[in-house]
N, C-alpha and C. Protein backbone atom coordinates (compact mmCIF):
# COMPACT_ATOMS: atom_id res chain seq x y z
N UNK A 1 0.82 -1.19 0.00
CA UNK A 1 0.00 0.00 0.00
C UNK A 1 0.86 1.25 0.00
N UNK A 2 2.15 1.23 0.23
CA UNK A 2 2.86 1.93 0.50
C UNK A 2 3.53 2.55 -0.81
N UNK A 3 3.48 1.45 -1.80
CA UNK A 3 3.95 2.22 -3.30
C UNK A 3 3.11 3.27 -3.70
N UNK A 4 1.81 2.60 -3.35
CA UNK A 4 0.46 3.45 -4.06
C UNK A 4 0.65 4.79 -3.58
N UNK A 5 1.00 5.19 -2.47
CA UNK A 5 1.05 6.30 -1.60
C UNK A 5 1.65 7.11 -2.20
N UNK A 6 3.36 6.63 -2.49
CA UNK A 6 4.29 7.39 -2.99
C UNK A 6 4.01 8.02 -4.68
N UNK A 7 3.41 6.94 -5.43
CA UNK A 7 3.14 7.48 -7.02
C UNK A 7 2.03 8.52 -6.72
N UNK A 8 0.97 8.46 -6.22
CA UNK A 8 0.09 9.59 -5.97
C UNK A 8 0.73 10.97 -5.44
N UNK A 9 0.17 11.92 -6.48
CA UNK A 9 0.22 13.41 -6.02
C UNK A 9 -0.38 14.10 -4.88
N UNK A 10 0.77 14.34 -3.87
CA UNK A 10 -0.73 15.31 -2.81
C UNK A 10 -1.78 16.49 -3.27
N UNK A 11 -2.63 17.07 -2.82
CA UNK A 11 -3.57 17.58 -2.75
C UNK A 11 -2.87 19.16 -2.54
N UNK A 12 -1.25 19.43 -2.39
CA UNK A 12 -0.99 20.65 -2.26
C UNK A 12 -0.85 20.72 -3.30
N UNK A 13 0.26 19.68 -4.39
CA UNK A 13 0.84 19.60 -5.24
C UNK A 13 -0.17 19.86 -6.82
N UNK A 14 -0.86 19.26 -6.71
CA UNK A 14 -2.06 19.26 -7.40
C UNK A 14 -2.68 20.80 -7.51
N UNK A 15 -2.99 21.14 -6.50
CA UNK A 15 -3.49 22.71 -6.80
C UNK A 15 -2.76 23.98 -7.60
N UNK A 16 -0.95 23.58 -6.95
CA UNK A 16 -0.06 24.22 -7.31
C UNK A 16 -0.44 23.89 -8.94
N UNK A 17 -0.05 22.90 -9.53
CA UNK A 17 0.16 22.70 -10.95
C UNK A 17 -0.78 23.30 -11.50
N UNK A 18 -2.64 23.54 -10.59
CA UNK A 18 -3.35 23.75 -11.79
C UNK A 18 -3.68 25.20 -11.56
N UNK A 19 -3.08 25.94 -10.64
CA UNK A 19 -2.88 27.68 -10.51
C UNK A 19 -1.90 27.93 -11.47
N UNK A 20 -0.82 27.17 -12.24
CA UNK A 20 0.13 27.54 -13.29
C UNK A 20 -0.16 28.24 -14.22
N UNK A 21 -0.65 27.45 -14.94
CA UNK A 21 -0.99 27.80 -16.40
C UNK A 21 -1.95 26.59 -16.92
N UNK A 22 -2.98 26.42 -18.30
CA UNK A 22 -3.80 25.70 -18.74
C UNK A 22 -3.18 24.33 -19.18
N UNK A 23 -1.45 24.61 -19.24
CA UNK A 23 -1.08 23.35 -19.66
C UNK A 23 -0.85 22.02 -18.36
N UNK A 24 -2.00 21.69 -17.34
CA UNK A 24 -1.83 21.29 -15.85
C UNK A 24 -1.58 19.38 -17.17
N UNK A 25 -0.23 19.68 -15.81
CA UNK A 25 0.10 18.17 -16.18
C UNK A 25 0.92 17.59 -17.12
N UNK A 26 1.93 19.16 -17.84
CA UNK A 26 2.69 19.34 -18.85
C UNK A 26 4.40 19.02 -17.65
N UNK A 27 5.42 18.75 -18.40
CA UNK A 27 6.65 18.21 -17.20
C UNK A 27 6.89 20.04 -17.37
N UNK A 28 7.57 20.45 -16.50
CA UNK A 28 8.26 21.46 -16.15
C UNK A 28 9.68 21.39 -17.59
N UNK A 29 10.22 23.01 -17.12
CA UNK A 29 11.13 23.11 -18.86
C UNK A 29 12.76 22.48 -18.10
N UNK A 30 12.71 22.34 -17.01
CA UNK A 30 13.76 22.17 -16.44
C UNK A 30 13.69 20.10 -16.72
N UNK A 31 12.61 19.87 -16.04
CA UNK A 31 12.13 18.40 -16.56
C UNK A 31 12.22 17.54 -17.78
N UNK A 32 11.75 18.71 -18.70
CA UNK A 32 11.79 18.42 -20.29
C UNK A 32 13.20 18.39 -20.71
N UNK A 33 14.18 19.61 -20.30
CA UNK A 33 15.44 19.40 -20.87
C UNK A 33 16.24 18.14 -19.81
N UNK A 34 15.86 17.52 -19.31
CA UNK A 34 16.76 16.77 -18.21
C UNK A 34 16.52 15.56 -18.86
N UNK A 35 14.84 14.81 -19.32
CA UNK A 35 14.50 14.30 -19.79
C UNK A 35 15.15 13.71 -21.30
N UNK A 36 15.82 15.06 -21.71
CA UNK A 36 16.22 14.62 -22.96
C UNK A 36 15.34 15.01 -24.21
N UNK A 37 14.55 14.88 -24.24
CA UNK A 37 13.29 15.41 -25.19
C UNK A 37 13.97 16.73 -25.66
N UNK A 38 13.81 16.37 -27.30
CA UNK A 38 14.26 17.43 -28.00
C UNK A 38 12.93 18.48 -28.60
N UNK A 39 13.64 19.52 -27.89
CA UNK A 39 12.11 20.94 -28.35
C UNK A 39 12.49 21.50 -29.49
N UNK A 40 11.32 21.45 -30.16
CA UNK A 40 11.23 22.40 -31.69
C UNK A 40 11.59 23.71 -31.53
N UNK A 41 11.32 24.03 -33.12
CA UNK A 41 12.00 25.08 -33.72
C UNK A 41 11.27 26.21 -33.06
N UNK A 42 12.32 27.06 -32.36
CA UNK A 42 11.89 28.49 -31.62
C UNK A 42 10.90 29.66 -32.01
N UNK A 43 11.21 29.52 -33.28
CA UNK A 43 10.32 30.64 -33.97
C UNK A 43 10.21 30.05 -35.39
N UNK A 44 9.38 29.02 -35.50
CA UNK A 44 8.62 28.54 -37.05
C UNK A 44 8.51 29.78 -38.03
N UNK A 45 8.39 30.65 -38.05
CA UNK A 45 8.39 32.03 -39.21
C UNK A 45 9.66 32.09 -39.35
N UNK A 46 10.90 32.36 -38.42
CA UNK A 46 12.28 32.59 -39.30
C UNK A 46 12.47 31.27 -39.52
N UNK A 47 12.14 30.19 -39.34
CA UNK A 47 12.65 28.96 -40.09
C UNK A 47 12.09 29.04 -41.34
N UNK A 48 10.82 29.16 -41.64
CA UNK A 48 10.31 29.14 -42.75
C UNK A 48 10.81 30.92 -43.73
N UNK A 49 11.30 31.68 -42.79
CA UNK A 49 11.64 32.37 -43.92
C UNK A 49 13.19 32.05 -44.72
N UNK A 50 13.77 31.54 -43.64
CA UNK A 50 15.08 30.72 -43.98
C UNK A 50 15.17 29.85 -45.15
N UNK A 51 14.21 29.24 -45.23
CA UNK A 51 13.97 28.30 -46.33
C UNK A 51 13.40 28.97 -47.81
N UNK A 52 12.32 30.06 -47.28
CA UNK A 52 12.22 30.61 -48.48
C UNK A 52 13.50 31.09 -49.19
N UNK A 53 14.73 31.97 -48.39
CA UNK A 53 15.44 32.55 -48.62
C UNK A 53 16.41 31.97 -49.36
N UNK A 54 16.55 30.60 -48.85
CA UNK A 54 17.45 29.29 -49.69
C UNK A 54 16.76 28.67 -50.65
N UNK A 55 15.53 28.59 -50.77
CA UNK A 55 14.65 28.60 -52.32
C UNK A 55 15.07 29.25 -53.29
N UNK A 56 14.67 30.49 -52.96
CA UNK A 56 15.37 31.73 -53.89
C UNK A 56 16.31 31.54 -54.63
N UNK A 57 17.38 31.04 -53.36
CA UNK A 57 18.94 31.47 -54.11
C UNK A 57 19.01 30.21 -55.28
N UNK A 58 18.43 29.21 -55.21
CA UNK A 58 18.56 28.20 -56.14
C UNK A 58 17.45 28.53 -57.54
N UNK A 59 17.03 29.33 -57.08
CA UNK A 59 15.79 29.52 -58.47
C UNK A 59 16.67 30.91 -59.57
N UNK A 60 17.63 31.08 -58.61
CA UNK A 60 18.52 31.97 -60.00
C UNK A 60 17.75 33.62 -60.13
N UNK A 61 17.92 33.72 -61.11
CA UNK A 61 17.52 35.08 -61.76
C UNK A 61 16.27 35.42 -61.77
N UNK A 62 15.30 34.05 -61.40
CA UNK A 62 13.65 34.15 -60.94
C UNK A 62 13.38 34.12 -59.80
N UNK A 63 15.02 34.26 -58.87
CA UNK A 63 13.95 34.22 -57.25
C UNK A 63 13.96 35.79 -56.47
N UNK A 64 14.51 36.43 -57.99
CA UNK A 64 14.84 37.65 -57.27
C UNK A 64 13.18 38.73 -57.44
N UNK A 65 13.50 39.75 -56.09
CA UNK A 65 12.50 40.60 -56.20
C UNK A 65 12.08 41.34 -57.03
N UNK A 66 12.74 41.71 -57.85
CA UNK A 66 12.95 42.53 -59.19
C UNK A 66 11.82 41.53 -60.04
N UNK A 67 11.85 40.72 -60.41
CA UNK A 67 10.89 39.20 -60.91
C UNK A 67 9.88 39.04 -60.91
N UNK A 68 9.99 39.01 -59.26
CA UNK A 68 8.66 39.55 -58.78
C UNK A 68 7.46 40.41 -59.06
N UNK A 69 8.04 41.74 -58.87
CA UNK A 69 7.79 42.71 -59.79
C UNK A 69 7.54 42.79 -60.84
N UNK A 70 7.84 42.24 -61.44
CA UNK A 70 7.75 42.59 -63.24
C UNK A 70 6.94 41.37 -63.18
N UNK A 71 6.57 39.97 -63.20
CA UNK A 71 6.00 39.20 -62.81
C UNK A 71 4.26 39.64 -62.26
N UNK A 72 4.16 40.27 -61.21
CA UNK A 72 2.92 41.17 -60.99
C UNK A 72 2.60 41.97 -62.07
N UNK A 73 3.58 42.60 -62.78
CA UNK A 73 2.90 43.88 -63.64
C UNK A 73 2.09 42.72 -64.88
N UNK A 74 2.79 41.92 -65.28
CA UNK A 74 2.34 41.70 -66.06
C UNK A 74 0.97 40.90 -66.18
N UNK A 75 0.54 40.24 -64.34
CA UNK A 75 -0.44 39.71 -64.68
C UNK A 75 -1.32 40.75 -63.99
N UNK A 76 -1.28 41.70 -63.20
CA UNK A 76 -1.77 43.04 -63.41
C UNK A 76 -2.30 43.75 -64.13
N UNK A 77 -1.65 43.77 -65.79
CA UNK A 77 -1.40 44.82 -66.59
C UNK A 77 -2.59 44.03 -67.76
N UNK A 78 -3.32 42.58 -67.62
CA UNK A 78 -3.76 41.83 -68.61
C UNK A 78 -5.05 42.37 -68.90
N UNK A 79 -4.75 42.46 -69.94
CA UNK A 79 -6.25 43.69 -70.48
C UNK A 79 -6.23 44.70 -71.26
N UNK A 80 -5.10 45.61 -70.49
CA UNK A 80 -4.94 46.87 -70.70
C UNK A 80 -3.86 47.00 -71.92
N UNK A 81 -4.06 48.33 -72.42
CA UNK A 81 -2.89 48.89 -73.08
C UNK A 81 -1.48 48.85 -72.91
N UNK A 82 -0.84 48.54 -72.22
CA UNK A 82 0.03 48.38 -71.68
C UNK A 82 0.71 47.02 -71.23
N UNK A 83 0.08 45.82 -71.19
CA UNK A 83 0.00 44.20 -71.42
C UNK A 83 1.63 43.89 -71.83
N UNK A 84 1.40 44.34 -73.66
CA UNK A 84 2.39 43.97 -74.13
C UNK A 84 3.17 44.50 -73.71
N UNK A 85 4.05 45.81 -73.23
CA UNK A 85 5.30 45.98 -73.14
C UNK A 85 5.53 45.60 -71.85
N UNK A 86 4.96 45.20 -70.85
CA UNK A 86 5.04 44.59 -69.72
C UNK A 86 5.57 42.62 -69.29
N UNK A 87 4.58 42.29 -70.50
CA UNK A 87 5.39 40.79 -71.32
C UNK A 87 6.62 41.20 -72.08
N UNK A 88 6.67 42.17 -72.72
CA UNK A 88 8.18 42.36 -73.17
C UNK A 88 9.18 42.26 -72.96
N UNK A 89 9.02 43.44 -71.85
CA UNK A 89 10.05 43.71 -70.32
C UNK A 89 10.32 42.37 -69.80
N UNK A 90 9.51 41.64 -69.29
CA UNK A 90 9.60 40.19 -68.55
C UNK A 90 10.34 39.54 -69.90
N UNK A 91 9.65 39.24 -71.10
CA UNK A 91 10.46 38.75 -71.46
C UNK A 91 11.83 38.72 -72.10
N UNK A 92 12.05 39.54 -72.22
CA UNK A 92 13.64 40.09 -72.36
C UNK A 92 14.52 40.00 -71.43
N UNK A 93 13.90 39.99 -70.00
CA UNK A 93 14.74 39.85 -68.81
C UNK A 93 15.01 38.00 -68.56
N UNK A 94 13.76 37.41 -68.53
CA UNK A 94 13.59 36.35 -67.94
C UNK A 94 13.28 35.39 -68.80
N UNK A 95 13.02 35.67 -70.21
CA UNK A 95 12.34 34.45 -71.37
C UNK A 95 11.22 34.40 -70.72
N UNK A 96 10.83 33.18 -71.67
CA UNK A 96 9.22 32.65 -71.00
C UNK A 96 9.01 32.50 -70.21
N UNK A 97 8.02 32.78 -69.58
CA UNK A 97 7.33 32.04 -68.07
C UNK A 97 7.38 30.52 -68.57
N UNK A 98 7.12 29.78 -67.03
CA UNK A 98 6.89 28.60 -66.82
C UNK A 98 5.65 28.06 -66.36
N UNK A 99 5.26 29.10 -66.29
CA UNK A 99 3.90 28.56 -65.49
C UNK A 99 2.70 28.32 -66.36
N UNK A 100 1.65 27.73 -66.01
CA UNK A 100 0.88 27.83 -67.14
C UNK A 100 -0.37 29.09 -66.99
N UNK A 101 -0.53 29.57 -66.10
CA UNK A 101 -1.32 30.62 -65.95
C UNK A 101 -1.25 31.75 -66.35
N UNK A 102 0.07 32.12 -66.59
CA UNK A 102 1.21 33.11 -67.37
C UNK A 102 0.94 32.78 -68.82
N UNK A 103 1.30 31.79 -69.21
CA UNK A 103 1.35 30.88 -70.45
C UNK A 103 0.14 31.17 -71.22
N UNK A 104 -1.14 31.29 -70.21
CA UNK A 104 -2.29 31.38 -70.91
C UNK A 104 -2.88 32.74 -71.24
N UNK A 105 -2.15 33.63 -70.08
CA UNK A 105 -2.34 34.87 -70.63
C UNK A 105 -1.50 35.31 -71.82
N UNK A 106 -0.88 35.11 -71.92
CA UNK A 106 0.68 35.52 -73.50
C UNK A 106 -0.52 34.82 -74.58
N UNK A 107 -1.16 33.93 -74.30
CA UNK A 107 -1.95 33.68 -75.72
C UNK A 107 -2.62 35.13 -75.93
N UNK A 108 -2.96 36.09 -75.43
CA UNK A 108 -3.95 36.93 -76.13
C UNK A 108 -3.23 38.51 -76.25
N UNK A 109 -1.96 37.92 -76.39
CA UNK A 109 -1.12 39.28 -76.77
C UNK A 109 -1.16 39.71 -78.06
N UNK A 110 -0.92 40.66 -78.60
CA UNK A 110 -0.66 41.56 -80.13
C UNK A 110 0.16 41.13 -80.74
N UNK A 111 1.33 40.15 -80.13
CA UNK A 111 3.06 40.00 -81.03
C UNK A 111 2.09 38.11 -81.48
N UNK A 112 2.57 38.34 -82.52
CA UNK A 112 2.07 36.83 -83.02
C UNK A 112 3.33 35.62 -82.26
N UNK A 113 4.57 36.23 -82.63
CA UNK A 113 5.54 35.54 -82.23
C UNK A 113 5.33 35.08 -80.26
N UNK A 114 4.96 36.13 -79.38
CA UNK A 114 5.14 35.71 -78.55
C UNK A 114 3.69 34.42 -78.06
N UNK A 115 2.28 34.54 -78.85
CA UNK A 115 1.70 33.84 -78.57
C UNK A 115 2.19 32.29 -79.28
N UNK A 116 2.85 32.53 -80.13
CA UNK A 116 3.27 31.16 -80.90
C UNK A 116 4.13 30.68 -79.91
N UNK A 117 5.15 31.11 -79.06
CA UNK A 117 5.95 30.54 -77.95
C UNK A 117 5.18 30.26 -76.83
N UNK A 118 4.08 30.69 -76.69
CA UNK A 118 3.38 30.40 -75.84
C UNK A 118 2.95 28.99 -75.51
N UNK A 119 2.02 29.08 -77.09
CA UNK A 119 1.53 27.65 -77.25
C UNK A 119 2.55 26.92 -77.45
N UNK A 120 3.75 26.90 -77.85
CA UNK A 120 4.71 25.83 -78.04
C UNK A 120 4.94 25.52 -76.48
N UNK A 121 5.30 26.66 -75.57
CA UNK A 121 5.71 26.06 -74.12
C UNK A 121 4.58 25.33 -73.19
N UNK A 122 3.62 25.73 -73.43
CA UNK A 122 2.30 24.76 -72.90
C UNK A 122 2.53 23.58 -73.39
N UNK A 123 2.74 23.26 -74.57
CA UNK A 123 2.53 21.78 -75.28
C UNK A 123 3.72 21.00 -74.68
N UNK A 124 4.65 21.69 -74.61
CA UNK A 124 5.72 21.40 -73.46
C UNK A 124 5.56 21.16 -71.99
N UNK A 125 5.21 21.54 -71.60
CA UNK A 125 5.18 21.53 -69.85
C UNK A 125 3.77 20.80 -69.65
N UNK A 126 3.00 20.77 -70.84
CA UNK A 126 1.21 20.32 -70.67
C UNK A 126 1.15 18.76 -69.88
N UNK A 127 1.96 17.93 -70.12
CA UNK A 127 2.08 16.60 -69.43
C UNK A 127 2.09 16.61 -67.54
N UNK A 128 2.97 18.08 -67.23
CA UNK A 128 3.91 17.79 -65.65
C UNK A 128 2.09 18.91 -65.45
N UNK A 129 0.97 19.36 -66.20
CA UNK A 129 0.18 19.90 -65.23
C UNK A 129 -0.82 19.18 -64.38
N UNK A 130 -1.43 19.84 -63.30
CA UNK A 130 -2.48 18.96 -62.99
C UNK A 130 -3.35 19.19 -63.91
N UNK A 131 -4.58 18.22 -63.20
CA UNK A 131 -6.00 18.22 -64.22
C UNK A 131 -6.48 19.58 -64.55
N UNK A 132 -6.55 20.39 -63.27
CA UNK A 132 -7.49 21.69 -63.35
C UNK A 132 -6.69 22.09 -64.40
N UNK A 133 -5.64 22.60 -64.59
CA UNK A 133 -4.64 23.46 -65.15
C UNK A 133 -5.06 22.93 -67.01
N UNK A 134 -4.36 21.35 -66.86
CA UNK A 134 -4.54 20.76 -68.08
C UNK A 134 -6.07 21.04 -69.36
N UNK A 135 -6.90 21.24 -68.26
CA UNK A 135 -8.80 21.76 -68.89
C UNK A 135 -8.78 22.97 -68.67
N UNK A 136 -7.86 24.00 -68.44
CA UNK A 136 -7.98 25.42 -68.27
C UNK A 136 -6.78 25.46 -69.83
N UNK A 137 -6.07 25.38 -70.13
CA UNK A 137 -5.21 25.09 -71.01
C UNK A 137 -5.68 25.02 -72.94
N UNK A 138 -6.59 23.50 -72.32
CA UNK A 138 -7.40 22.62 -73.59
C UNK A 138 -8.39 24.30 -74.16
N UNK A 139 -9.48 24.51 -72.99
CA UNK A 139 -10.12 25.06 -72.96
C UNK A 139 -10.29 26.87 -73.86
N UNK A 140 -8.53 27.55 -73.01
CA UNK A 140 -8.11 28.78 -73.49
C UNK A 140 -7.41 28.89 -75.24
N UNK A 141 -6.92 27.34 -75.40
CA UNK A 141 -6.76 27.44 -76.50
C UNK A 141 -7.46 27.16 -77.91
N UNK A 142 -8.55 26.36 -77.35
CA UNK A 142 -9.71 26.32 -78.37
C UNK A 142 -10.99 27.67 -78.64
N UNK A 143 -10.72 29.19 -77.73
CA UNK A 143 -10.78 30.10 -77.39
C UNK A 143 -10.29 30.86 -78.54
N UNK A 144 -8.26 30.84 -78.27
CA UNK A 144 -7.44 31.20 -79.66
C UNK A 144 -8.01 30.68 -80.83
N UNK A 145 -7.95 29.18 -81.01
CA UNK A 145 -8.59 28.93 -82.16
C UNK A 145 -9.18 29.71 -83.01
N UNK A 146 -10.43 29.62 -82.20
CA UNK A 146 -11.59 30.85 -82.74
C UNK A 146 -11.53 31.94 -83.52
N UNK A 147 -10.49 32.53 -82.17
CA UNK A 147 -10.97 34.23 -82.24
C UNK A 147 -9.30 34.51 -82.44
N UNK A 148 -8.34 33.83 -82.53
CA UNK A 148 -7.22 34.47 -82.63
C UNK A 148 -6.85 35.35 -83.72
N UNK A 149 -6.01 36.25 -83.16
CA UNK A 149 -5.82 37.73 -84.03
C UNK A 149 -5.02 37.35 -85.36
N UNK A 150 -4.37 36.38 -85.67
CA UNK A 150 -3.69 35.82 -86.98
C UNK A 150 -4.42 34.60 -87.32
N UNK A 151 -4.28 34.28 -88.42
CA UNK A 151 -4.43 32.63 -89.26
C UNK A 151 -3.39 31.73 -88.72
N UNK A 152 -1.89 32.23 -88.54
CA UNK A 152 -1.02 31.26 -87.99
C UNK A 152 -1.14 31.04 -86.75
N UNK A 153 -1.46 31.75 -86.13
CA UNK A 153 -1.86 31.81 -84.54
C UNK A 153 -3.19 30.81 -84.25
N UNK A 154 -4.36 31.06 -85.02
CA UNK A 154 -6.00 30.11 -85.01
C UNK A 154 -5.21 28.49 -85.44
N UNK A 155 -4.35 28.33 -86.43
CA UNK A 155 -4.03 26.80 -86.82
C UNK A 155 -3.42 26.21 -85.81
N UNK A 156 -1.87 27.15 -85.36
CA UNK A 156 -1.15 26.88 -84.06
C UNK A 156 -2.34 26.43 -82.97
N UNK A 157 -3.10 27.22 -82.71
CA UNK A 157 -4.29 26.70 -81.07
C UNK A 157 -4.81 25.09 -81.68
N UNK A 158 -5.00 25.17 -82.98
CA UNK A 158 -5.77 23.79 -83.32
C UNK A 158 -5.11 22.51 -83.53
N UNK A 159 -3.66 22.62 -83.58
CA UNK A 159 -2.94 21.91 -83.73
C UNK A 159 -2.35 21.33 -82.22
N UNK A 160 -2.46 22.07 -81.87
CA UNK A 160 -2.00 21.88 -80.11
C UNK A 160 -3.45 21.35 -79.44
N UNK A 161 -4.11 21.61 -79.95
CA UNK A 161 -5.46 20.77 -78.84
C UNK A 161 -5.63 19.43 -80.01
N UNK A 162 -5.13 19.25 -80.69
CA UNK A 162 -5.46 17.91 -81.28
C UNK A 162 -4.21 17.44 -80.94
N UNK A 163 -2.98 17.85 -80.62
CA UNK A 163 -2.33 16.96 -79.89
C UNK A 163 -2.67 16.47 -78.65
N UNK A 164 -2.75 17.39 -77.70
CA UNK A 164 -2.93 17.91 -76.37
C UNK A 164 -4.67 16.52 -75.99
N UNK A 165 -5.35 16.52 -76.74
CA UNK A 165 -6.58 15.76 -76.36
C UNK A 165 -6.71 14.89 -76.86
């Protein structure tokens, strides 16, 4: 009867822990480090900005802020007067986008040439998209088809969705 005694908490002890704080029944930090138990990362935001920061440096000449920037203007700028020299700018700095959301806006630019790279880099990258992307893609370019501002540009969209599907 005498073990039982000793594993049980008194009735002072008990009150103390739960006047602490909400975590009643958590080991003490002195406990935890004695224990051995290894404690996480101090501040999860500079770890994770750490990582962004080492992302970056491996993404080259696209992880910079400047990129960024010009990157916004241009999907900003989609509509307006100003569109094309904003894809210009980007692309002169950076070549094509990679993305396909980018990709799909350059289809409805003024330069024939840059929508023809367009659709060539979709038909390219069209395999690594997901589904949504892949039927947003099919979809924007049977769109060009249609209504595209050249004849070489309407064949280009039709030729790529009869691959593409």
């Amino acid at each position: 009867m005498s073990d039982y005694d000793d594993d049980k908490p008194n009735w002072r002890e008990i009150d103390r822990n739960k006047d602490k704080s909400g975590f009643y029944g958590r080991p003490e930090k002195k406990e935890r480090k004695e224990g051995g138990t290894k404690e996480g990362p101090r501040d999860r935001w500079q770890t994770g900005k750490v990582k962004e920061a080492i992302d970056r440096i491996f993404m080259g000449k696209k992880g910079t802020i400047e990129h960024d920037k010009l990157f916004k203007k241009v999907h900003q700028s989609y509509g307006m007067g100003t569109f094309l020299k904003h894809v210009m700018a980007y692309m002169e700095k950076y070549g094509l986008p990679e993305d396909a959301s980018t990709l799909l806006l350059l289809l409805d630019t003024k330069d024939q040439s840059i929508s023809l790279d367009a659709i060539g880099k979709l038909q390219e990258i069209y395999p690594t998209l997901p589904q949504q992307h892949k039927d947003d893609a099919l979809r924007k370019l049977s769109i060009v088809a249609m209504t595209g501002k050249s004849r070489e540009v309407r064949l280009r969209a039709e030729e790529a969705m009869g691959e593409l599907s």
